[in-house]
Structures are given as C-alpha cells and as structure tokens.
Protein backbone atom coordinates (compact mmCIF):
# COMPACT_ATOMS: atom_id res chain seq x y z
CA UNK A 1 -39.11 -5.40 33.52
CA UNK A 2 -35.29 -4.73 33.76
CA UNK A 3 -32.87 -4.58 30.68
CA UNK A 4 -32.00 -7.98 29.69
CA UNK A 5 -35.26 -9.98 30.95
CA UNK A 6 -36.62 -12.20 28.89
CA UNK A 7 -40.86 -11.99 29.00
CA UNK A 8 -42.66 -15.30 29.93
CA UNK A 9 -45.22 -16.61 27.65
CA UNK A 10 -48.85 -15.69 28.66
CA UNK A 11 -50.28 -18.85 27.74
CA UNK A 12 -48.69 -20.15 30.96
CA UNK A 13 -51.65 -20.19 33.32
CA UNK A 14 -49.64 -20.59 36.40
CA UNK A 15 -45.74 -20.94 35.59
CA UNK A 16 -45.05 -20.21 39.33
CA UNK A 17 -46.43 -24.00 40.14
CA UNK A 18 -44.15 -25.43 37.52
CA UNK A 19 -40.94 -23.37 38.52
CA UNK A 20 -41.47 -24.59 42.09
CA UNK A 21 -41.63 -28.37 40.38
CA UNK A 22 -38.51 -28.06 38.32
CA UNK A 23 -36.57 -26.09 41.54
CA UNK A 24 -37.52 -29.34 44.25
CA UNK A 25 -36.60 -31.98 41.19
CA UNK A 26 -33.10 -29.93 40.75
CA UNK A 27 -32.53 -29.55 44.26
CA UNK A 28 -33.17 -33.41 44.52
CA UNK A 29 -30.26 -34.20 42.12
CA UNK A 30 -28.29 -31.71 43.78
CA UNK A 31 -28.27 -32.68 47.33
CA UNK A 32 -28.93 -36.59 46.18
CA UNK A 33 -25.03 -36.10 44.45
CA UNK A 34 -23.72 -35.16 47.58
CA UNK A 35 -25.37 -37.78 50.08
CA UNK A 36 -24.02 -40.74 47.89
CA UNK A 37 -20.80 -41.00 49.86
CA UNK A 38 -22.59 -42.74 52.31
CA UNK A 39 -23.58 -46.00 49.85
CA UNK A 40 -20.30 -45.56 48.16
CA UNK A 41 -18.03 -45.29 50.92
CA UNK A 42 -18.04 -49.11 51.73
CA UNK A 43 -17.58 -50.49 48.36
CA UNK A 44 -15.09 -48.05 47.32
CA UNK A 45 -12.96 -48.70 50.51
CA UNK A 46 -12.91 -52.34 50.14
CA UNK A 47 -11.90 -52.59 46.24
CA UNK A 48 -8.81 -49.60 46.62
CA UNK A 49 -8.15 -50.10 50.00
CA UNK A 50 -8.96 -46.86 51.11
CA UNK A 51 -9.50 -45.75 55.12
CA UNK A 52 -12.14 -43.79 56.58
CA UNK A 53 -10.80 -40.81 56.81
CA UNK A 54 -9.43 -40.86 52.96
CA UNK A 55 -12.81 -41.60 52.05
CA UNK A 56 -14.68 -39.29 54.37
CA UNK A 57 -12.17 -35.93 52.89
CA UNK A 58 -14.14 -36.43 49.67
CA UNK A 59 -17.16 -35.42 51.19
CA UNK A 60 -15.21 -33.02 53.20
CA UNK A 61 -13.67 -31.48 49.56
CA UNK A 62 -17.02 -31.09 48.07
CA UNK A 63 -18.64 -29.29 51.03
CA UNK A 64 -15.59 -26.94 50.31
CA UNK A 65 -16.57 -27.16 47.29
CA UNK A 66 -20.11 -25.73 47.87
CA UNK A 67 -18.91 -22.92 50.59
CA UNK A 68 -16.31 -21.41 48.14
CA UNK A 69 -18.46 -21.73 45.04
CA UNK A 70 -21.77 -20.74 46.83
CA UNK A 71 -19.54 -16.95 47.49
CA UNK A 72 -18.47 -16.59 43.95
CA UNK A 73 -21.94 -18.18 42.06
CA UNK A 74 -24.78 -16.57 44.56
CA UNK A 75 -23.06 -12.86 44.01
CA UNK A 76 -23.24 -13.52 40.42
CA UNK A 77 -26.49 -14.62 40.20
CA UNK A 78 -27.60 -11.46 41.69
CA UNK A 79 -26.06 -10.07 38.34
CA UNK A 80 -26.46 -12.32 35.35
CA UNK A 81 -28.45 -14.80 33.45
CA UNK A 82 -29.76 -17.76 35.19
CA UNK A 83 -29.66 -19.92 32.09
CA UNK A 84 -26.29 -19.55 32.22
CA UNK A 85 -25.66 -20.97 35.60
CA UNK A 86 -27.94 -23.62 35.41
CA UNK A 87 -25.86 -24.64 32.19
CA UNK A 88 -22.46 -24.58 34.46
CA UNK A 89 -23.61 -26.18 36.91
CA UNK A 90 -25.58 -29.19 35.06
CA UNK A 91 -22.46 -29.62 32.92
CA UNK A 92 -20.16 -29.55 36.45
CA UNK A 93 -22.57 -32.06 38.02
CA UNK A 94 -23.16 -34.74 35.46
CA UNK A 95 -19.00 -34.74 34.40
CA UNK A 96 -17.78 -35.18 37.97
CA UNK A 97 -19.96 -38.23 38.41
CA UNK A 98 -18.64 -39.75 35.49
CA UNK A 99 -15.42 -38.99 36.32
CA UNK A 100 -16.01 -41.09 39.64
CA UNK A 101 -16.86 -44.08 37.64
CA UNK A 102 -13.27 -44.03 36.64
CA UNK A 103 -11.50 -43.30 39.58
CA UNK A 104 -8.26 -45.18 40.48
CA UNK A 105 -6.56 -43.01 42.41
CA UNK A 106 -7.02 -40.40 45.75
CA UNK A 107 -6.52 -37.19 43.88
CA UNK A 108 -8.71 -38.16 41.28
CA UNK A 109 -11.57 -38.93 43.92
CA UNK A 110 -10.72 -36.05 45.59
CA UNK A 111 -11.08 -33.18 42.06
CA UNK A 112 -14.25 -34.91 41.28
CA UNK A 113 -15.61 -34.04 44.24
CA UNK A 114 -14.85 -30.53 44.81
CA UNK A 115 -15.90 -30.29 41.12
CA UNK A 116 -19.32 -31.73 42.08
CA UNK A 117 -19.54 -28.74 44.83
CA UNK A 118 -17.54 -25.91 43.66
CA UNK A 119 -18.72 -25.65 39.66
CA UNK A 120 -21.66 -28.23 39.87
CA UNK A 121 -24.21 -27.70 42.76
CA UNK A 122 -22.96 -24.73 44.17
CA UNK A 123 -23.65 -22.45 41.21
CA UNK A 124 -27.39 -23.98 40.74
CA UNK A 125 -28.09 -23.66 44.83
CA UNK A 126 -29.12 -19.96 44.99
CA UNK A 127 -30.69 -19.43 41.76
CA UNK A 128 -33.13 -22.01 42.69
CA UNK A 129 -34.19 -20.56 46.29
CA UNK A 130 -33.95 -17.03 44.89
CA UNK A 131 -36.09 -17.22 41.71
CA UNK A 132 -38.66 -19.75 43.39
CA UNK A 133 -39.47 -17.37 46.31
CA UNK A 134 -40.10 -14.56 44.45
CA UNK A 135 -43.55 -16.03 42.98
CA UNK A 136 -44.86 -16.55 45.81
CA UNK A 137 -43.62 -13.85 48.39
CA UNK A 138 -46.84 -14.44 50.75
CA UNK A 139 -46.13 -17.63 51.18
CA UNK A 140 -42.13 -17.85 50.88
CA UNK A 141 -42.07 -20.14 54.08
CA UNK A 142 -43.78 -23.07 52.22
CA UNK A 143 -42.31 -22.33 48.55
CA UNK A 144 -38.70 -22.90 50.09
CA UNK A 145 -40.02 -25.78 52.22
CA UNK A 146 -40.80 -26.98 49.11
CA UNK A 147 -38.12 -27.10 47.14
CA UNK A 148 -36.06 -27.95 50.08
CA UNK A 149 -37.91 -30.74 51.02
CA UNK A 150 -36.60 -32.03 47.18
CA UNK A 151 -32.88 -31.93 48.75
CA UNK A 152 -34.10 -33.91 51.60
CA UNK A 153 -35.59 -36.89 49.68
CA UNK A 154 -33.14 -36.53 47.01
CA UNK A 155 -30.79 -37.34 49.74
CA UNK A 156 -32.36 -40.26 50.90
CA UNK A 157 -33.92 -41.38 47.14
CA UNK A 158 -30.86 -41.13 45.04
CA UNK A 159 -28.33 -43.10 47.90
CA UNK A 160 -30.99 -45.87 48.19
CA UNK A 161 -30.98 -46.46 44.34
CA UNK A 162 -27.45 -46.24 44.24
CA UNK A 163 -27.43 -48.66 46.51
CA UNK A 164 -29.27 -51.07 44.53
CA UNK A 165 -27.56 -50.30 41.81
CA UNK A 166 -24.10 -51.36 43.10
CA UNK A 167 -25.67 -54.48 44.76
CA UNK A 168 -26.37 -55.18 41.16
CA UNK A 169 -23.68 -54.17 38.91
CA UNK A 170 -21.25 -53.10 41.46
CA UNK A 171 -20.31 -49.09 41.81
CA UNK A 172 -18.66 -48.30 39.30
CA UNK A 173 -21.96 -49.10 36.94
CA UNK A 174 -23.62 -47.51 39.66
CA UNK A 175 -22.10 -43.93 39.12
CA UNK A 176 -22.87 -44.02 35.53
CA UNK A 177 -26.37 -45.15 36.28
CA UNK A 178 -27.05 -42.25 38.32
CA UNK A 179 -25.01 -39.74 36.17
CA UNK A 180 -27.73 -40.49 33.73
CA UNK A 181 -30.55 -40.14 36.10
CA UNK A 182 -29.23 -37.07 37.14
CA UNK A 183 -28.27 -35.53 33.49
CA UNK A 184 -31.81 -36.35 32.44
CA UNK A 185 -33.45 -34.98 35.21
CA UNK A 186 -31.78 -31.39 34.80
CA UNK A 187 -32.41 -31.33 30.76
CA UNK A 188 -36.03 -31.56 32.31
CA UNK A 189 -36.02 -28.95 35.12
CA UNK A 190 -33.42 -26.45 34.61
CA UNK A 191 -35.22 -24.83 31.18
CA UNK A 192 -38.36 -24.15 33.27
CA UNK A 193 -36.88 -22.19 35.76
CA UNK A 194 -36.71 -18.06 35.58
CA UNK A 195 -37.56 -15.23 38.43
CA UNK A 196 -40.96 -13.79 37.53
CA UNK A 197 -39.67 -10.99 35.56
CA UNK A 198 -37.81 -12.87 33.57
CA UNK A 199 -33.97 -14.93 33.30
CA UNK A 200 -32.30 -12.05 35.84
CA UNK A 201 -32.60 -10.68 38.67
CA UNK A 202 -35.23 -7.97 39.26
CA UNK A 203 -33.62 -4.57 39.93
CA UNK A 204 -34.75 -2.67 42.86
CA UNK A 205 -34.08 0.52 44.23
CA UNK A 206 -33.80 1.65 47.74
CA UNK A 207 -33.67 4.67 49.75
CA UNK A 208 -31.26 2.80 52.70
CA UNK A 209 -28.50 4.57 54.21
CA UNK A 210 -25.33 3.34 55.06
CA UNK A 211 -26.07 1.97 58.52
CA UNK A 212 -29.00 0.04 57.23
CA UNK A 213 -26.71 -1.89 54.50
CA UNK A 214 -24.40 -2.54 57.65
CA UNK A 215 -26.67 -3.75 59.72
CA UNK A 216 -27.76 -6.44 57.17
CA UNK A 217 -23.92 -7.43 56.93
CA UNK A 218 -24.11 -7.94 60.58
CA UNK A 219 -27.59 -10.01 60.71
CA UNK A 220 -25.82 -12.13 57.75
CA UNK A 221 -22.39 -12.98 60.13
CA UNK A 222 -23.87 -13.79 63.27
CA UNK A 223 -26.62 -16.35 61.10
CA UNK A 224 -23.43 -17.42 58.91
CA UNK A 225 -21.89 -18.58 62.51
CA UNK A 226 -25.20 -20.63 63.38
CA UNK A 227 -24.92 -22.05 60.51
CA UNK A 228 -21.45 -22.82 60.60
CA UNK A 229 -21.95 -24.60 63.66
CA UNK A 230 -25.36 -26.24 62.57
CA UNK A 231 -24.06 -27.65 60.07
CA UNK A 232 -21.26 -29.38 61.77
CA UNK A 233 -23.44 -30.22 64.23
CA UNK A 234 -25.45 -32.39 61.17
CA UNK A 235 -22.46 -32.97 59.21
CA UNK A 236 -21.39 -36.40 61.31
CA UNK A 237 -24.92 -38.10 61.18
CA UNK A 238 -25.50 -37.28 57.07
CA UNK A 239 -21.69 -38.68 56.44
CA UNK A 240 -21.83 -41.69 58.74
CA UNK A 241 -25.30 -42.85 59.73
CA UNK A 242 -25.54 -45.20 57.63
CA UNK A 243 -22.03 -46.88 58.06
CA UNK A 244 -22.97 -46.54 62.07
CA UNK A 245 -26.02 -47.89 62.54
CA UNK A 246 -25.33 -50.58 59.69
CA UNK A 247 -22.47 -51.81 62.39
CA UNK A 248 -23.96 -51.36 65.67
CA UNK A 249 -26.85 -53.78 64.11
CA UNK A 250 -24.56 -55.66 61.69
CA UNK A 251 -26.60 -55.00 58.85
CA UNK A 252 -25.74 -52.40 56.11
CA UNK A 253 -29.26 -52.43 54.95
CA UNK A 254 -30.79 -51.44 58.08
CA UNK A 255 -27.93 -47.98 57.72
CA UNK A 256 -29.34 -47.33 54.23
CA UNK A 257 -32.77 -47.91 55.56
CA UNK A 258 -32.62 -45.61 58.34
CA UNK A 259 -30.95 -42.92 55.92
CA UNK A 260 -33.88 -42.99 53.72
CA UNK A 261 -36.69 -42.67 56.41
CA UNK A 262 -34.22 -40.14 57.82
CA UNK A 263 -34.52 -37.79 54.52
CA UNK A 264 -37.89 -39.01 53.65
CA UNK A 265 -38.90 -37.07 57.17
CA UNK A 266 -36.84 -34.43 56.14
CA UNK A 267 -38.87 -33.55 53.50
CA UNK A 268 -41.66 -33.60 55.74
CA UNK A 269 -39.61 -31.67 58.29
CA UNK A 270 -38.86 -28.74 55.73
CA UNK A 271 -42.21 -28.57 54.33
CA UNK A 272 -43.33 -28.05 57.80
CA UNK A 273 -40.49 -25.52 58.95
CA UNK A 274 -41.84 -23.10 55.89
CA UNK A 275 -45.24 -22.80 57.07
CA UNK A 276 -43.96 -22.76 60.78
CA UNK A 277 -41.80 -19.63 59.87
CA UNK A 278 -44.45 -18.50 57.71
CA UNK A 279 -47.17 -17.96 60.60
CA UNK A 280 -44.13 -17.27 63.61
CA UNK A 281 -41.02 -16.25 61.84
CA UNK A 282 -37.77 -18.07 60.25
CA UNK A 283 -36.11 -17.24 63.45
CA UNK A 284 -37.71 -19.31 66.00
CA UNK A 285 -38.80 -21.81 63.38
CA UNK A 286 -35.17 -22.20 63.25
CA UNK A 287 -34.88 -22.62 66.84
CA UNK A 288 -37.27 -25.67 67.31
CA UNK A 289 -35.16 -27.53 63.84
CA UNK A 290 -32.07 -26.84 65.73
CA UNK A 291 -33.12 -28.36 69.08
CA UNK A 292 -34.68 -31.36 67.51
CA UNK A 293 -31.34 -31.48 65.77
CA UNK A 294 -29.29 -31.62 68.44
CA UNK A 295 -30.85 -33.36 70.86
CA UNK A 296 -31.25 -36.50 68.10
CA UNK A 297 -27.27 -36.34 67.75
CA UNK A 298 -26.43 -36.95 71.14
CA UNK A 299 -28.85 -39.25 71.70
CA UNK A 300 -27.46 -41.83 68.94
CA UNK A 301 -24.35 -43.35 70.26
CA UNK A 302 -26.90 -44.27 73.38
CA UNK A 303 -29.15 -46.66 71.13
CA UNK A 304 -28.90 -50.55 70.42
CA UNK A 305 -31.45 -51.59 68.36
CA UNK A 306 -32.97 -51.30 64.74
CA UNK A 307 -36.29 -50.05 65.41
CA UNK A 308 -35.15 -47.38 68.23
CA UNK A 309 -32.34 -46.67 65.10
CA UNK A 310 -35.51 -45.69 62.70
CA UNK A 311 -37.56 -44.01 64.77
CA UNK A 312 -34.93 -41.72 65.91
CA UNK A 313 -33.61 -41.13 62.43
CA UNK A 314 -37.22 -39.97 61.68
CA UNK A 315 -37.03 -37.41 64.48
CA UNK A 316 -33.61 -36.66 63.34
CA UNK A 317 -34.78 -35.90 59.88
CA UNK A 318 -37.52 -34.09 60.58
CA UNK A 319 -35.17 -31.88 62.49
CA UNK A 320 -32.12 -31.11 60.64
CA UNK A 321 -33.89 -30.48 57.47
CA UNK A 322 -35.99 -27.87 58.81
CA UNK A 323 -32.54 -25.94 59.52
CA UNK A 324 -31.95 -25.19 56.00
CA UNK A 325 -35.69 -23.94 54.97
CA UNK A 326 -35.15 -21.51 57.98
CA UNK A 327 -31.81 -20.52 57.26
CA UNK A 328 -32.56 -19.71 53.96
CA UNK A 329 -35.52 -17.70 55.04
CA UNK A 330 -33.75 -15.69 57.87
CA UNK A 331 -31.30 -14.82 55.27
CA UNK A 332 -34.41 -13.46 52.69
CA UNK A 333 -36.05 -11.64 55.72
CA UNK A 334 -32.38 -9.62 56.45
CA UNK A 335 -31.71 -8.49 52.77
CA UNK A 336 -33.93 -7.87 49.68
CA UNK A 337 -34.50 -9.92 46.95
CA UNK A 338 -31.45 -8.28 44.47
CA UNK A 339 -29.16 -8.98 47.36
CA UNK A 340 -30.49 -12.60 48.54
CA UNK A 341 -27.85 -14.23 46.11
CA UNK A 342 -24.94 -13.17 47.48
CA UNK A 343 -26.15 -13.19 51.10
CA UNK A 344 -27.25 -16.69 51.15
CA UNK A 345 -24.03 -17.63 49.62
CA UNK A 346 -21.84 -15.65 51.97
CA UNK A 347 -24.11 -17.71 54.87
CA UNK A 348 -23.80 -21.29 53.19
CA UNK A 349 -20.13 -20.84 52.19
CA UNK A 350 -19.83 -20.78 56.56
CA UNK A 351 -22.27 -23.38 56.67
CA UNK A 352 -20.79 -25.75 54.23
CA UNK A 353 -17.45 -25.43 55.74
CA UNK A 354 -18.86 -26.52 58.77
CA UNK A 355 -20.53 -29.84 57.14
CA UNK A 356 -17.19 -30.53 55.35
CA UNK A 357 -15.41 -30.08 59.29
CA UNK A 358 -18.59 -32.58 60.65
CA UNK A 359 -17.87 -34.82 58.16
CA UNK A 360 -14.09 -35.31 58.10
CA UNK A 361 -14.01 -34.86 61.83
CA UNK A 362 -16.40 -37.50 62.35
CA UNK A 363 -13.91 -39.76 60.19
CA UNK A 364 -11.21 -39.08 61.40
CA UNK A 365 -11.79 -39.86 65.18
CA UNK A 366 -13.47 -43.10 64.28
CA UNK A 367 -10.08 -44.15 62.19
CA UNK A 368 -8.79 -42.92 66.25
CA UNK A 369 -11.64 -44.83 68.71
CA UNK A 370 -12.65 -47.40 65.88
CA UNK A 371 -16.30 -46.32 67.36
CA UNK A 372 -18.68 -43.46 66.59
CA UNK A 373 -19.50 -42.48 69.94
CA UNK A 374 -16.77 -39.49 70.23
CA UNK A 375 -17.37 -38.48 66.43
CA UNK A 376 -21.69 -38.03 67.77
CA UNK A 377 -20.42 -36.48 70.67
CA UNK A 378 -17.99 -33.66 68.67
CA UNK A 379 -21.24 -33.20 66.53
CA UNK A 380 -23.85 -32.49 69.95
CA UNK A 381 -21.36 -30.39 71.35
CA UNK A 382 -21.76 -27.89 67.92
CA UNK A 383 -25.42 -28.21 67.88
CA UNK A 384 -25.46 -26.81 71.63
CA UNK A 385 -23.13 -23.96 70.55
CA UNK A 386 -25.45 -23.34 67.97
CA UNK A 387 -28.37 -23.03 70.25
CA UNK A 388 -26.50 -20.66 72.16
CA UNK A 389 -26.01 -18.42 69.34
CA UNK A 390 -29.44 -18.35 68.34
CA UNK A 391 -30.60 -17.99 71.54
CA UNK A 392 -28.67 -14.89 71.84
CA UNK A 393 -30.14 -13.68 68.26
CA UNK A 394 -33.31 -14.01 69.65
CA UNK A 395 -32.61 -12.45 72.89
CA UNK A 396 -31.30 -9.63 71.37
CA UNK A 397 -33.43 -8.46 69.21
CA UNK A 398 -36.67 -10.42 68.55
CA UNK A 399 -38.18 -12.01 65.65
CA UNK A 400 -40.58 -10.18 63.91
CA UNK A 401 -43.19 -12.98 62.73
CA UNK A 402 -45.06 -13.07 59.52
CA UNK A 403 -49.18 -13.58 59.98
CA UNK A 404 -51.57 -14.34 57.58
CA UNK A 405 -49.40 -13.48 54.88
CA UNK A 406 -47.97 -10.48 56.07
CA UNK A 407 -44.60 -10.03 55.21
CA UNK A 408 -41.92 -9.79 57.96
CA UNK A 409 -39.59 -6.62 57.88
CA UNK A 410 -35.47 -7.17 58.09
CA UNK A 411 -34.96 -7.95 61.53
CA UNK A 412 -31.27 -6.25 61.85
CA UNK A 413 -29.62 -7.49 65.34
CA UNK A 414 -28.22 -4.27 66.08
CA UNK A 415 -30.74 -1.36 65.41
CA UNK A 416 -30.43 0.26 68.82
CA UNK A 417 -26.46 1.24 67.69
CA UNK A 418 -27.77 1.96 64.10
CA UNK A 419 -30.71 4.36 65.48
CA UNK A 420 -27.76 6.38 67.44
CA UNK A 421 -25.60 6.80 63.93
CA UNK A 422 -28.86 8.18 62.56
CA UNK A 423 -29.81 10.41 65.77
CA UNK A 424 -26.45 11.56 66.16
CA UNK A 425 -26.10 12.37 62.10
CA UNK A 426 -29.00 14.28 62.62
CA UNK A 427 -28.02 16.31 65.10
CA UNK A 428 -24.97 17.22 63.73
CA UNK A 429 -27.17 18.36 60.63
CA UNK A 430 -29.43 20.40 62.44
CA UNK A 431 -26.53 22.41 64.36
C-alpha cells in the first residue's frame, strides 16, 4: 500500500463487482449529459431562434471541453485522491445542467457547456477506466467493455427520457428533471469507487530506460491521431442522427428511436469489443469497430426508409462504441497503470477535439446544403483516414494478443529504432 491509501473494508466480499457497477452507472450520466443536444437541439432552436450551427457549437464547446480537461484531470489523477475528483466533477456536472434550464442567451449556452466537459465529465472520465481495470487485470477487455457499455446506453437512455420529459413539461423542466436524475445517481456511485489499493494511484517502480518511456510517447501520438480522426468520423452521426433521420422520414420520434437502438447496441458493441481484444488484442479489435464505423457513415445519406434507418443504426452502434473500449485498452497495453491517467487523457483530449470538429462541421454544412448528405460524407471520409492509420499501426509493428488471460506486453511502434539506441549505447560502453 502507498502513502496516502486508504484500506478497504474486509467485510467486502467482492468490492471489485460493485466498483465496476458504480463506474458503468457514472459513465452513464456522463456520456448521457453530453448526448442530450440531440433532443434539445429542436426545442431550444425553435423558442430562441437559434440556427444549426449556433446550436451544434455547444456540443462542439463541450467536446473541447472534455479534450482540454481530460489533459489537465487524467495527469492528476495519476497523482491525487480520487474522491476528490469525483467531487469536482459531480459538482461541475449537476451545476451546468441547471444552469441550462436558465439559459437565455448564446454565451450562456455556450459556458454551460464547456463547464459540463472541461470541470464536469472530463475530470471523472479517467478515474473511472483507470481504477476499474485494475481489479480485474485478466480480464481488462470486458471490465472496460463494461463500464463503457454504461456511456453507450446512457447515451441513448438519458436523451430518450429527456425527450419525454420536454414532450411533457417542455425543456426547460426537462433539464432540471435530469439534473436531478443525474445528481442522485452520482451521490450513489461515486463513494463506491477506489483503485484496489486504496483512493490513489498505486505506485510502481520500473527499471525502463529512456528509449522505452519514448517509445510509449510515440505509441500514445500515432493512437491519439486515430482517434482524432475516429472520432470525427462518429462525431456527425451522435450530433445529428436524430435530427436526420427524424426529417428524411418526417417523424422526430423515429430520430430519437433510432438513437436509442443505436446506443442500446452500443452497449452491446463495447461489451463485445472487450472480450474481442481480450482473446486477439485492443489493436485489431479496434480495427473491426472502426470499419463497422465507417462503413455505417457513408452508407446513411443512401437510405429512405424507417426500418432500413434502425437496422443500420444498430450496426452503427454496435460499431462506433466498440472504438472507445479499444482505444482505451490500446492506451493501457502502451503504458503502465501509474501512467494510464495521463496517457488516456493526452489520447482523448485528440479524440474529443475531433468529435467537437464532427459535430460543428456536420452543422455547419447543413446550415450550407440544407441536407445531411455532405456533413455524412465529411464524416466517411475521416473514418477511412482512420483506417489508414491503423492499418499502418498494425503493419508496422503487430499486435501482440492477450490469450486466456495472459496479459499483452506494450506494443511500442517503433522498437526496431529503440533496439539500435540500446545496441549502439552498448557498444559505446563496452569500448
């Protein structure tokens, strides 16, 4: 036990089960927060008179939100507390959401947002991956399917009874509904959670050299790229499904609908990414999410009908959901657990930059064509850019799968170059 840790209680017969719980309820809330754009978007549009665009840069702001905050919150984590952050972040969650309830004006809109992202979700994102893997390191593939899978129906859960919500009492009743869903659901899950040592991060020590620290650096650019370019690849579809396919059918409920079987897949989807990575690594698990991904994006604008709608949004799900289990896991596999904070927040401030670029891009060329079809198109184009990159990942240096619960070792993409440093260095020491 390090300095600092707090013990857990022994009469806790299996506390790793319940942190897992509390981690896919929080990341529920979390990523549910973020996805309500796409129910609010209409409503709020039509009582200010808001565009598109204006309303789509709110998303866009608390994406920004997440990628700047991720940096700054996942290095800290690696360093402090997690009771503390989960108090930050609960407190930043719940008071922008009320604060939207109230909104009059743009700038208002727009701080609540990047409030939501940048000292709400973002500082409660990689304490909950980072302590929840850690109990379960044999199986770290399903544990962050898991709790991923929350995100994914928290996405499609929390927008759908939003939705109802405003049907009923219009939205702004409906923000203060869900603030309270959401405030009561973190006084419930965020006490529970811990790493199994206790509230910080375990300390250990390592006997890498230089090269091996910089070879990790480069593993975590060329994934934060992917990710960039995944996520602006999934970015259009999260922000304006719902708004497209409610118009192409001319019915807003079949949008919502098609959202909600989209993210009620995902869970499935990230559930089923874990063990996937689990039994052939988080690399080419990654691989398969992206190409479902991508291939469901450019085949949108092409549909007509409701059904078609759903059962592509089902594929769809499955597919881009999977991309953040593996992500996440990629990013464990290159660095060890004291250094996963800050490495998975270096990687999703790229990637959330990238959703906030889908998302406002998407917006702001349907405010241009008055259609989606270009805005789908921008969005295929960066999922095939992102294939390209990960095809060149895997080209270059292989992954290294994980069987029957044998953990993987780092996978750094350029060892040859790092086994000449150490060859060369050791030459020069034996002369």
């Amino acid at each position: 036990m390090t300095p600092g840790n707090h013990p857990l209680p022994a009469a806790n017969p299996n506390p790793g089960a319940l942190v897992v719980l509390a981690a896919t309820v929080a990341m529920a809330m979390g990523f549910g927060g973020l996805g309500l754009i796409t129910v609010f978007m209409g409503p709020i549009e039509g009582d200010l008179g808001w565009s598109r665009s204006d309303t789509s840069l709110g998303y866009a702001l608390s994406t920004a939100g997440m990628a700047i905050g991720g940096m700054f919150w996942g290095r800290l984590s690696d360093r402090t507390d997690v009771r503390f952050l989960f108090a930050i972040g609960s407190t930043g969650m719940v008071a922008s959401l009320l604060a939207m309830s109230m909104l009059h004006t743009l700038p208002v809109f727009y701080i609540a947002h990047f409030v939501y992202g940048g000292l709400g979700f973002s500082v409660l994102y990689s304490p909950l991956l980072a302590t929840t893997g850690e109990w379960f390191p044999k199986q770290r593939g399903l544990v962050m399917g898991l709790v991923t899978a929350g995100g994914a129906l928290g996405q499609g859960l929390l927008p759908y009874f939003a939705s109802s919500l405003i049907n009923a009492f219009g939205w702004r009743w409906a923000f203060v509904g869900i603030d309270g869903t959401l405030l009561a659901a973190l006084a419930l899950a965020l006490p529970v959670l811990r790493w199994p040592e206790g509230t910080t991060a375990p300390v250990h020590f390592s006997a890498g050299t230089v090269d091996t620290a910089k070879l990790r650096m480069d593993t975590v650019a060329i994934l934060s790229l992917a990710a960039f370019l995944c996520c602006m690849c999934m970015g259009v579809p999260i922000v304006h499904m719902a708004n497209f396919i409610g118009a192409v059918c001319g019915s807003p409920a079949a949008g919502v609908n098609s959202l909600v079987l989209a993210m009620i897949a995902g869970a499935a989807g990230r559930v089923s990414c874990g063990v996937i990575a689990d039994r052939t690594g988080p690399l080419k698990a990654y691989a398969l999410a992206s190409s479902i991904q991508t291939a469901c994006v450019i085949a949108f604008p092409a549909l007509q009908h409701g059904w078609s709608f759903m059962a592509l949004s089902v594929l769809f799900g499955f597919g881009f959901a999977g991309n953040m289990t593996c992500l996440s896991l990629c990013v464990r596999q290159a660095v060890p657990a004291n250094r996963f904070g800050e490495a998975i927040g270096l990687v999703m401030m790229v990637a959330w930059a990238g959703m906030a670029s889908g998302g406002y891009m998407g917006g702001v060329l349907f405010d241009i064509a008055k259609s989606y079809t270009l805005s789908f198109l921008l969005a295929g184009f960066a999922g095939l850019l992102n294939l390209v990159v990960i095809g060149a990942i895997l080209i270059w240096k292989p992954d290294r799968s994980t069987r029957r619960g044998v953990q993987a070792k780092p996978w750094p993409i350029a060892s040859a170059a790092a086994q000449m440093r150490i060859i060369s260095s050791s030459r020069k020491d034996a002369r």
